[in-house]
Protein backbone atom coordinates (compact mmCIF):
# COMPACT_ATOMS: atom_id res chain seq x y z
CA UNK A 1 23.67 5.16 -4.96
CA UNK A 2 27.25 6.26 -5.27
CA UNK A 3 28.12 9.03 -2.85
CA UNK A 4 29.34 11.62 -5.34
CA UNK A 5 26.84 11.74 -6.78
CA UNK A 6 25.03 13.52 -4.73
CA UNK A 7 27.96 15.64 -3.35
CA UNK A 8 28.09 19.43 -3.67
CA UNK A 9 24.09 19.46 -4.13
CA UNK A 10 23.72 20.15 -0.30
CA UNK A 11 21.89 24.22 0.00
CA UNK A 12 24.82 25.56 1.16
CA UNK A 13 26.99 24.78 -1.33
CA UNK A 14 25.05 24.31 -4.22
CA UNK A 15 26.97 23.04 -7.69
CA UNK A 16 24.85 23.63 -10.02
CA UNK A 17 27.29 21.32 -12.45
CA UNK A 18 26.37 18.48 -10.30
CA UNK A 19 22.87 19.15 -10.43
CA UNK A 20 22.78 19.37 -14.51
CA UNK A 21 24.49 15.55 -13.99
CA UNK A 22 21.87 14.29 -11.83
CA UNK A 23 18.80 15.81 -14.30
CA UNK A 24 20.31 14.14 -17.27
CA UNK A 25 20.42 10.96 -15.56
CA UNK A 26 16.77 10.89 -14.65
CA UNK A 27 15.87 11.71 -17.96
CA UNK A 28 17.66 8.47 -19.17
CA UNK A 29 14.92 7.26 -16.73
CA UNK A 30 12.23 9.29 -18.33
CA UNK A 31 11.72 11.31 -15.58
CA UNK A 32 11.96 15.14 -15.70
CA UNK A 33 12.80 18.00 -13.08
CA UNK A 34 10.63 21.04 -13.27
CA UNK A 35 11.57 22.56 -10.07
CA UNK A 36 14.24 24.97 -9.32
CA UNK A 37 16.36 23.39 -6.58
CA UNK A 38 15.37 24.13 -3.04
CA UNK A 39 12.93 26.82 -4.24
CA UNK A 40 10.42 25.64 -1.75
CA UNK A 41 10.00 26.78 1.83
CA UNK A 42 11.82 24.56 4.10
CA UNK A 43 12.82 22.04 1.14
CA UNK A 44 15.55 20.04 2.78
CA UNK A 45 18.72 18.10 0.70
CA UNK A 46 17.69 14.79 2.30
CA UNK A 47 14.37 14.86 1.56
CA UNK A 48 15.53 16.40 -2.08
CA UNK A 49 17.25 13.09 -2.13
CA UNK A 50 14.77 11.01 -1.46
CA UNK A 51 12.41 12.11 -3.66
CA UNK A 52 14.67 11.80 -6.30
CA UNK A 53 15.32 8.25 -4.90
CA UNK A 54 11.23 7.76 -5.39
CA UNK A 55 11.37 8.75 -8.75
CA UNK A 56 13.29 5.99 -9.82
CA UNK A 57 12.16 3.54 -8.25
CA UNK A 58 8.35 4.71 -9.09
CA UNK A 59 9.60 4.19 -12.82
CA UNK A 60 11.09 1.49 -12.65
CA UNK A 61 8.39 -0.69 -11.08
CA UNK A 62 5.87 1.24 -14.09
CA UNK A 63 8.24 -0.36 -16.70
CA UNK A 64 8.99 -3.57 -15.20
CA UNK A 65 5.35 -4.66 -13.81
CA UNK A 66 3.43 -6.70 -16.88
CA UNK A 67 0.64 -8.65 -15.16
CA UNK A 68 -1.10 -7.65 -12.00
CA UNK A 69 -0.99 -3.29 -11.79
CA UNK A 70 0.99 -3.07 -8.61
CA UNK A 71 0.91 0.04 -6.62
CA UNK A 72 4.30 1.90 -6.53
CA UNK A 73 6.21 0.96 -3.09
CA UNK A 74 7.80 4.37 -2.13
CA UNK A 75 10.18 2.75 0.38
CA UNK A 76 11.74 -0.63 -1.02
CA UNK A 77 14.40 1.02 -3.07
CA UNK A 78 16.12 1.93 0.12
CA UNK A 79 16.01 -1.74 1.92
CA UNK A 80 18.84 -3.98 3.03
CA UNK A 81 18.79 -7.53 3.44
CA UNK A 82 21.75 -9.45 4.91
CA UNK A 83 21.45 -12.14 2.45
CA UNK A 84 24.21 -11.71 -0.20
CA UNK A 85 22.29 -12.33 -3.03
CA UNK A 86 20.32 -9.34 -2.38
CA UNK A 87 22.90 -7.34 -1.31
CA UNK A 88 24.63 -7.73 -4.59
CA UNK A 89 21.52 -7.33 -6.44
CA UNK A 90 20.91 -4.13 -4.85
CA UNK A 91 24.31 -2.75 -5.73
CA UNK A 92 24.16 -3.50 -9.37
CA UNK A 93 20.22 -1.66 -9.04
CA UNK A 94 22.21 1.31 -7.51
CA UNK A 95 25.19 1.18 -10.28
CA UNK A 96 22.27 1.37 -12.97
CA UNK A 97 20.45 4.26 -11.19
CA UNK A 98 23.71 6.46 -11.27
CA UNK A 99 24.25 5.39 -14.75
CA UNK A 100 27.27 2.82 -14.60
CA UNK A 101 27.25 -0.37 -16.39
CA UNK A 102 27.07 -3.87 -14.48
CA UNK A 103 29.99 -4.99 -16.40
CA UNK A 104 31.73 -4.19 -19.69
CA UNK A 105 29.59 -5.35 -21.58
CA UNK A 106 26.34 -4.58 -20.30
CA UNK A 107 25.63 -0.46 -20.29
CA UNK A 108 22.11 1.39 -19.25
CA UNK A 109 21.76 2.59 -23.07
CA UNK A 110 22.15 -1.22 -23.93
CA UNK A 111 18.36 -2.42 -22.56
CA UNK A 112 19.88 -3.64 -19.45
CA UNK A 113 17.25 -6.37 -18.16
CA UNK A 114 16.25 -5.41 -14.39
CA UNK A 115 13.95 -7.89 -13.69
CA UNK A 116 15.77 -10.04 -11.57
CA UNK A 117 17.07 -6.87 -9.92
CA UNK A 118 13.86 -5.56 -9.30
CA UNK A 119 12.78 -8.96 -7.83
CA UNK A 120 15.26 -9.06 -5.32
CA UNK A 121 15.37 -5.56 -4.15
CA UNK A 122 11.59 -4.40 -4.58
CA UNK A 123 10.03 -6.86 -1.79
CA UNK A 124 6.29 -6.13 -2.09
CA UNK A 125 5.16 -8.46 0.45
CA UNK A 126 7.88 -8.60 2.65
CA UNK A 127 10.42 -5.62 4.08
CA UNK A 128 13.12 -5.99 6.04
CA UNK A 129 12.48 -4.44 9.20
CA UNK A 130 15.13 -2.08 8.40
CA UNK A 131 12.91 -0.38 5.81
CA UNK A 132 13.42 3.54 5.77
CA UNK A 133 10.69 5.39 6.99
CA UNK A 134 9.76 8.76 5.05
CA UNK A 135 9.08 11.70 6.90
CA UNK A 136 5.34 13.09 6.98
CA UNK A 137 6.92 16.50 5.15
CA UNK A 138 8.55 14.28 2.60
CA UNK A 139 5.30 12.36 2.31
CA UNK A 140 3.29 15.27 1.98
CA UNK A 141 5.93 17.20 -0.97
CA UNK A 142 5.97 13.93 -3.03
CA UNK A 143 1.70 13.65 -2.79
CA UNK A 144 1.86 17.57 -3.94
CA UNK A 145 4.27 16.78 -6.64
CA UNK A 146 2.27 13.91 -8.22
CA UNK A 147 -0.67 16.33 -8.14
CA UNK A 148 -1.91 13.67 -4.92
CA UNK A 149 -5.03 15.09 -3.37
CA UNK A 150 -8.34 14.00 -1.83
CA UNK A 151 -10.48 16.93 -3.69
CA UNK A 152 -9.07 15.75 -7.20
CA UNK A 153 -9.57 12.20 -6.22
CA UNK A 154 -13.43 12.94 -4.92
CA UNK A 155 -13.93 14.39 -8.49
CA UNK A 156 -12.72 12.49 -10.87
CA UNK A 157 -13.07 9.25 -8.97
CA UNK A 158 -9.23 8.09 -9.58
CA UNK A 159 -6.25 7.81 -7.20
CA UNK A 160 -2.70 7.25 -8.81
CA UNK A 161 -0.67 4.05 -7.20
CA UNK A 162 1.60 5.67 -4.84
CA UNK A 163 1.82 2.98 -2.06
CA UNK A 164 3.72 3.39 0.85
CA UNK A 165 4.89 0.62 3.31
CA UNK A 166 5.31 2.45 6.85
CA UNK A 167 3.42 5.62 8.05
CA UNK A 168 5.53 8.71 9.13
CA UNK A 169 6.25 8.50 12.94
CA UNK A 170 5.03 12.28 12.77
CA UNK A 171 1.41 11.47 12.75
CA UNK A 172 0.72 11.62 16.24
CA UNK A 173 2.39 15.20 16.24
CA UNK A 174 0.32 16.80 13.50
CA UNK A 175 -1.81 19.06 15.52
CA UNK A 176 -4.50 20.17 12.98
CA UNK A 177 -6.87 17.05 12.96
CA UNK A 178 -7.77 18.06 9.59
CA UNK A 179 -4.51 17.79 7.90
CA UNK A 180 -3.90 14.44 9.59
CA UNK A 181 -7.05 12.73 8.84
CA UNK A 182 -6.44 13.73 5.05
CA UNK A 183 -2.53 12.35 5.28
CA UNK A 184 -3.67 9.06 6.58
CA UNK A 185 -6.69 8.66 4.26
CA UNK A 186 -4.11 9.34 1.40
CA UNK A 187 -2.01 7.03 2.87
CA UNK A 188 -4.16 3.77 2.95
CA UNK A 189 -6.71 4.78 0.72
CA UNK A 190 -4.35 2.97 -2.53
CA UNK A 191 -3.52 0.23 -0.14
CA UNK A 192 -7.40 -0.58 0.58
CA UNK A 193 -7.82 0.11 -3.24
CA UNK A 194 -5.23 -2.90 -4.79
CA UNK A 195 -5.84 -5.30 -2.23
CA UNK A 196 -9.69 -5.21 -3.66
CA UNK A 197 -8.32 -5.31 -7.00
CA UNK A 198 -6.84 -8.65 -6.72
CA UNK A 199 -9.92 -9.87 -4.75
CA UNK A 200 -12.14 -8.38 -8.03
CA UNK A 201 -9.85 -10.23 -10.35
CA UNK A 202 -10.11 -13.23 -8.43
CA UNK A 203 -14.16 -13.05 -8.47
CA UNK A 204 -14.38 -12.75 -11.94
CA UNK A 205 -12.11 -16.00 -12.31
CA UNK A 206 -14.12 -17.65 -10.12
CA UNK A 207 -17.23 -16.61 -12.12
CA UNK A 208 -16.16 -17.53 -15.21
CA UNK A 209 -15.07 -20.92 -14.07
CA UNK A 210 -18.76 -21.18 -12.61
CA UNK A 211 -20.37 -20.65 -15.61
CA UNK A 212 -17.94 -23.65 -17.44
CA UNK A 213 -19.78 -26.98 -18.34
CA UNK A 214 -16.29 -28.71 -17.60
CA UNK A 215 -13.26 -27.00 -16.12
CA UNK A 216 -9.51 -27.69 -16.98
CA UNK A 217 -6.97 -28.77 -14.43
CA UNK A 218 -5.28 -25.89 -14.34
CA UNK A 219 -8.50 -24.13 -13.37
CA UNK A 220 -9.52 -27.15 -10.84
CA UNK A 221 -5.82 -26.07 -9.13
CA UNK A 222 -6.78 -22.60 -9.10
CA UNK A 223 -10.15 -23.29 -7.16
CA UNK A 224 -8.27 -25.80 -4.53
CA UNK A 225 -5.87 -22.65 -3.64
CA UNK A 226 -8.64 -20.59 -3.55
CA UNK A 227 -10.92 -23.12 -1.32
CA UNK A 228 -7.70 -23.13 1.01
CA UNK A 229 -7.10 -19.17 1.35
CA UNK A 230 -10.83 -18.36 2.21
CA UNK A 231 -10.82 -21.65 4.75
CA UNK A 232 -13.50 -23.35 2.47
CA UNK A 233 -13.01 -27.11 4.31
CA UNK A 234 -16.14 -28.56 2.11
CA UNK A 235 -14.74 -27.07 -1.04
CA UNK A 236 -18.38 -25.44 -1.39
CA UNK A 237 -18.50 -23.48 -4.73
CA UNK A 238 -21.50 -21.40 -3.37
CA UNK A 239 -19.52 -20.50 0.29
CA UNK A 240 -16.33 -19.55 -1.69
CA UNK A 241 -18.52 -17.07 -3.93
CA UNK A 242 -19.66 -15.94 -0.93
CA UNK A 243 -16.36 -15.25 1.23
CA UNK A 244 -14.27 -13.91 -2.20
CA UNK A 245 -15.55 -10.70 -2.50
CA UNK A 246 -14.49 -6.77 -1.41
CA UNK A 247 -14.69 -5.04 1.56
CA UNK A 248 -16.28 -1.63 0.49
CA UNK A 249 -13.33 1.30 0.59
CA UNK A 250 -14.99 3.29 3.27
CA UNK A 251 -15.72 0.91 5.38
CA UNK A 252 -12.31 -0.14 5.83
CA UNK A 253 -10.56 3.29 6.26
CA UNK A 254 -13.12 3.96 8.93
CA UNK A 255 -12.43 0.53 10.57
CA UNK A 256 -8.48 1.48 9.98
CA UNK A 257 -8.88 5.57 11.29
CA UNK A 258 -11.01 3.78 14.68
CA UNK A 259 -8.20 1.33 15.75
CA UNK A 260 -5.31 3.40 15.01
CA UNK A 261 -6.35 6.76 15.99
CA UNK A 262 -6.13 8.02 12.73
CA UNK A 263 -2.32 6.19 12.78
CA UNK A 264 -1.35 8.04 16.14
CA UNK A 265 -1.03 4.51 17.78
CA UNK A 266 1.96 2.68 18.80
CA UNK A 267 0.23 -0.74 16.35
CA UNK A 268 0.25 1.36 13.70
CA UNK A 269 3.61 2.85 13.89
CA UNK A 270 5.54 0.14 15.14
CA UNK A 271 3.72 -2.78 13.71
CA UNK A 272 2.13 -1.56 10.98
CA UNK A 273 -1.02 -2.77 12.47
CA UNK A 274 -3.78 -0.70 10.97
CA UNK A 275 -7.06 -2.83 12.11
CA UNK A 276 -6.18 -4.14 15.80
CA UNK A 277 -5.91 -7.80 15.20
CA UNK A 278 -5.21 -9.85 17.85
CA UNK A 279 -3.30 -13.02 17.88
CA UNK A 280 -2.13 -15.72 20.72
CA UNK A 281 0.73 -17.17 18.95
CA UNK A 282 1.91 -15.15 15.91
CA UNK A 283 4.32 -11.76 17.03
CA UNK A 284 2.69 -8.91 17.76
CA UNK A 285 2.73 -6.13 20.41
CA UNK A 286 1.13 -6.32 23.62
CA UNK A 287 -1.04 -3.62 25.05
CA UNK A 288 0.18 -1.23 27.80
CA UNK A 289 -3.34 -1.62 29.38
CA UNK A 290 -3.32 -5.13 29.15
CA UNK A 291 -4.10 -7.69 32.12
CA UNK A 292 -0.52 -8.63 33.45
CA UNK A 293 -1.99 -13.00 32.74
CA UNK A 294 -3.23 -11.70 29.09
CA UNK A 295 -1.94 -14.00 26.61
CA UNK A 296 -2.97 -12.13 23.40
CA UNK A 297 -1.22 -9.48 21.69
CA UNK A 298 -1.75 -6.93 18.50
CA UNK A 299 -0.69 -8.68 15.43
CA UNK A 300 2.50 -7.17 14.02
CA UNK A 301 2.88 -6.72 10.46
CA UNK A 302 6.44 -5.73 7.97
CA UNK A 303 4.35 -3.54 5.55
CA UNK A 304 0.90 -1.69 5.70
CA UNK A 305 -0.02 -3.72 2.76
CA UNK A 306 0.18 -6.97 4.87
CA UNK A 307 -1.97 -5.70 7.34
CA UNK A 308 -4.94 -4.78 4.67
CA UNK A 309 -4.82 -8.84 3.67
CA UNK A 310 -5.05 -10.10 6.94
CA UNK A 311 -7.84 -7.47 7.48
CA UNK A 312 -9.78 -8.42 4.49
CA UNK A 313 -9.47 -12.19 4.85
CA UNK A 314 -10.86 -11.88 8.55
CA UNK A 315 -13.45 -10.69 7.35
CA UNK A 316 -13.82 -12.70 4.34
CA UNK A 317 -13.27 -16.20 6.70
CA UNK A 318 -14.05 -15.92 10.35
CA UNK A 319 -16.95 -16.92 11.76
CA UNK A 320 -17.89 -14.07 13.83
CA UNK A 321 -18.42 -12.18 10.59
CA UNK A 322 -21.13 -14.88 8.88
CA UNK A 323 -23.81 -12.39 8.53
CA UNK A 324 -21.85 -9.76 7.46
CA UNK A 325 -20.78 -11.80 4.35
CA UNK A 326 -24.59 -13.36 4.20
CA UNK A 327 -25.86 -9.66 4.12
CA UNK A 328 -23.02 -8.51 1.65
CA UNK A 329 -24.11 -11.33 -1.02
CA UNK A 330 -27.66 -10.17 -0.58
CA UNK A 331 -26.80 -6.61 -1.89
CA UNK A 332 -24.98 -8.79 -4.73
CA UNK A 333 -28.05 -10.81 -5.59
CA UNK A 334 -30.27 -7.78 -5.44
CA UNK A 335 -27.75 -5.93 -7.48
CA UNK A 336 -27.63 -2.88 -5.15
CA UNK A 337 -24.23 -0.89 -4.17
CA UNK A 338 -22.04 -2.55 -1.51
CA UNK A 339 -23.84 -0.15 0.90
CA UNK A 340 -20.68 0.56 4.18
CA UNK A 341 -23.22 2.06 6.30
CA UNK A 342 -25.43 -0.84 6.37
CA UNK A 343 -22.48 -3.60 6.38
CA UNK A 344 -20.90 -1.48 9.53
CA UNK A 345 -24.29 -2.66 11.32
CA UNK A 346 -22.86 -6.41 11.14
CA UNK A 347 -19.60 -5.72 12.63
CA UNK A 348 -20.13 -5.64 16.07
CA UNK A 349 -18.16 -8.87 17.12
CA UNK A 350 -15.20 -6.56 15.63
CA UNK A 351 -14.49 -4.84 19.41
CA UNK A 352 -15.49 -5.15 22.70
CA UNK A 353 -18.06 -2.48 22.40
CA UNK A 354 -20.63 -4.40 20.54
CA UNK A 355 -23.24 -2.29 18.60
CA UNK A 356 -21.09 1.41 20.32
CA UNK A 357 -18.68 0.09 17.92
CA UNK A 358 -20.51 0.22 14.78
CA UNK A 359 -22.21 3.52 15.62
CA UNK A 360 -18.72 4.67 15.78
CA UNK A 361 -17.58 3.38 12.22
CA UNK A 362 -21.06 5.11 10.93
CA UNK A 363 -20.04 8.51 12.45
CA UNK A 364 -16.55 8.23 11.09
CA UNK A 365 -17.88 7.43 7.25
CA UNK A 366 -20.37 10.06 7.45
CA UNK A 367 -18.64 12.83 8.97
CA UNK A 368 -15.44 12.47 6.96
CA UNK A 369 -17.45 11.81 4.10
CA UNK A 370 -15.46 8.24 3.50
CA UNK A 371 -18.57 6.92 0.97
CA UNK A 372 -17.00 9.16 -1.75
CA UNK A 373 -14.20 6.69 -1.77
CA UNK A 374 -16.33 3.69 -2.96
CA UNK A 375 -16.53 4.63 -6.54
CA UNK A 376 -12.76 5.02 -6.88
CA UNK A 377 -10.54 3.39 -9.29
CA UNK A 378 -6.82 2.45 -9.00
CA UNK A 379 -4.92 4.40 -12.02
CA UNK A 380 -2.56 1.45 -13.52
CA UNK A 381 0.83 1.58 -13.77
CA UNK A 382 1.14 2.69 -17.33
CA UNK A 383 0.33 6.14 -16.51
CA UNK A 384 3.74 7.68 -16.56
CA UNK A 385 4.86 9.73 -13.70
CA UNK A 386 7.29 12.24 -15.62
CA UNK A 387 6.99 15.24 -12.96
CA UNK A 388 7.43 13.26 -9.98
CA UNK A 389 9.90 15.32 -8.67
């Protein structure tokens, strides 16, 4: 974003030309300003800045995304990469936000095509490490401004796709246990929500290929990569049904809020590490209470989003969780309600603490009332977010 752009907007010295400039420009994106500048209590410039920088990029993905509804990354419109090809990418995506045309011939009125841009710059796997972390007050004023909360979300059973790839490093601070349990829930509740998506999708592939007399080879290919990412070695149609299926919403916040302390601990802040996986060769983070000859460490993870995978396909493959899949596909065949409560029972290989463990997770869904969550649907990316600054 070019510098002077932004200059004269700070509170102090407030041009009020500049900030006319900078409201016409998001409207070329579709995106309108409703509040008065710095009207808000404690509303500082840089986080004015970065919401604005949120904006953008949260309209942007809506108009670029055509297939699978992505959730909106909050953070990749602000990360680096030292390869050049991003680097350049990324300053002809910041020449477009501040209106200026790639080249002579190419303007912002003209239909500029951003898809290559936004493939480059908008990693949604993968972050550089150098991703910019938002603060939990910058968090919190861009939840209030997209009308974000956990009451509205228990009542009309939808959550809007605001993903974000770190958590604030202000979580352990919060004080009132109350305001940080609902941050964090808020936080990974769209995460948990998407990554069942594309396992839902996937099921009803899978399903549809079952119920085929002859499948093509297209579809044969599709069930190979499929046999491979839930570690199906037989290529057993009846195991994969089995292992590709969801991992109730609930459930997993409660499994995330136990291992991270409600994202107070060091995994979760500095590895993104939301569900306390271990691993022996992959990098990760080694306990401070660790035995000095222990060889395992937490797994470390670039985004949040990473972290909810790996969660859901350890469940979904290893073989300390067999009957927890075998009872999981009897709820399916009796057609009841993937039922958290009674699936936490069949986690206790999950910790150390055996069956203390999954009394724990049941205290955490009931007390927090996490079962709410289960009905929930992801809002797709076509709803327009016009106010979201």
């Amino acid at each position: 974003m070019k510098k002077d752009l932004f200059s004269g907007l700070s509170k102090k010295n407030f041009d009020l030309k500049k900030f006319k400039e900078l409201k016409r420009i998001l409207s070329k994106q579709g995106i309108v300003i409703k509040r008065k500048p710095f009207s808000s209590i404690n509303f500082r410039f840089d986080e004015f800045k970065s919401l604005y920088l949120t904006g953008v990029a949260s309209f942007l993905i809506v108009m670029f995304s055509f297939i699978i509804p992505l959730s909106v990354d909050i953070d990749n419109q602000i990360a680096s990469n030292n390869d050049s090809k991003i680097n350049n990418s990324k300053a002809d995506f910041e020449k477009v936000l501040s209106g200026e045309s790639i080249d002579d011939k190419k303007k912002l009125d003209e239909g500029l095509d951003l898809s290559n841009i936004l493939e480059d710059v908008f990693k949604f796997d993968e972050l550089p490490e150098d991703t910019v972390r938002l603060s939990a007050s910058t968090i919190e004023q861009l939840f209030k401004d997209t009308n974000y909360s956990l009451s509205e979300v228990r009542r009309t059973k939808k959550v809007k796709p605001i993903r974000l790839s770190l958590l604030p490093n202000e979580m352990k601070s919060i004080e009132n246990s109350g305001k940080r349990k609902n941050l964090f829930i808020k936080i990974i509740l769209p995460l948990v929500l998407e990554e069942n998506n594309r396992i839902i999708i996937d099921r009803k592939k899978l399903f549809t290929i079952l119920n085929k007399n002859k499948n093509s080879k297209d579809e044969i290919k599709w069930l190979n990569q499929k046999f491979k990412q839930y570690g199906v070695v037989n290529k057993d149609l009846a195991t994969l049904k089995v292992r590709m299926d969801i991992i109730p919403v609930s459930l997993a916040i409660a499994q995330a809020a136990k291992e991270t302390g409600w994202g107070t601990s060091r995994f979760a802040i500095e590895g993104n590490a939301l569900f306390g996986q271990w691993t022996w060769s992959g990098e990760g983070i080694k306990p401070a209470g660790a035995d000095t000859n222990a060889t395992y460490k937490v797994m470390k993870f670039n985004v949040l989003k990473a972290s909810v995978r790996a969660y859901q396909r350890n469940l979904n493959t290893h073989s300390s969780y067999k009957k927890f899949r075998f009872i999981r596909a009897q709820l399916r065949d009796d057609n009841k309600k993937l039922d958290s409560l009674k699936l936490a029972e069949y986690l206790d290989n999950y910790a150390q603490t055996g069956t203390e463990y999954t009394k724990v997770l049941k205290q955490i869904i009931q007390q927090n009332q996490l079962k709410d969550f289960d009905e929930v649907k992801l809002l797709p990316l076509s709803v327009k977010y016009k106010n979201i600054i």
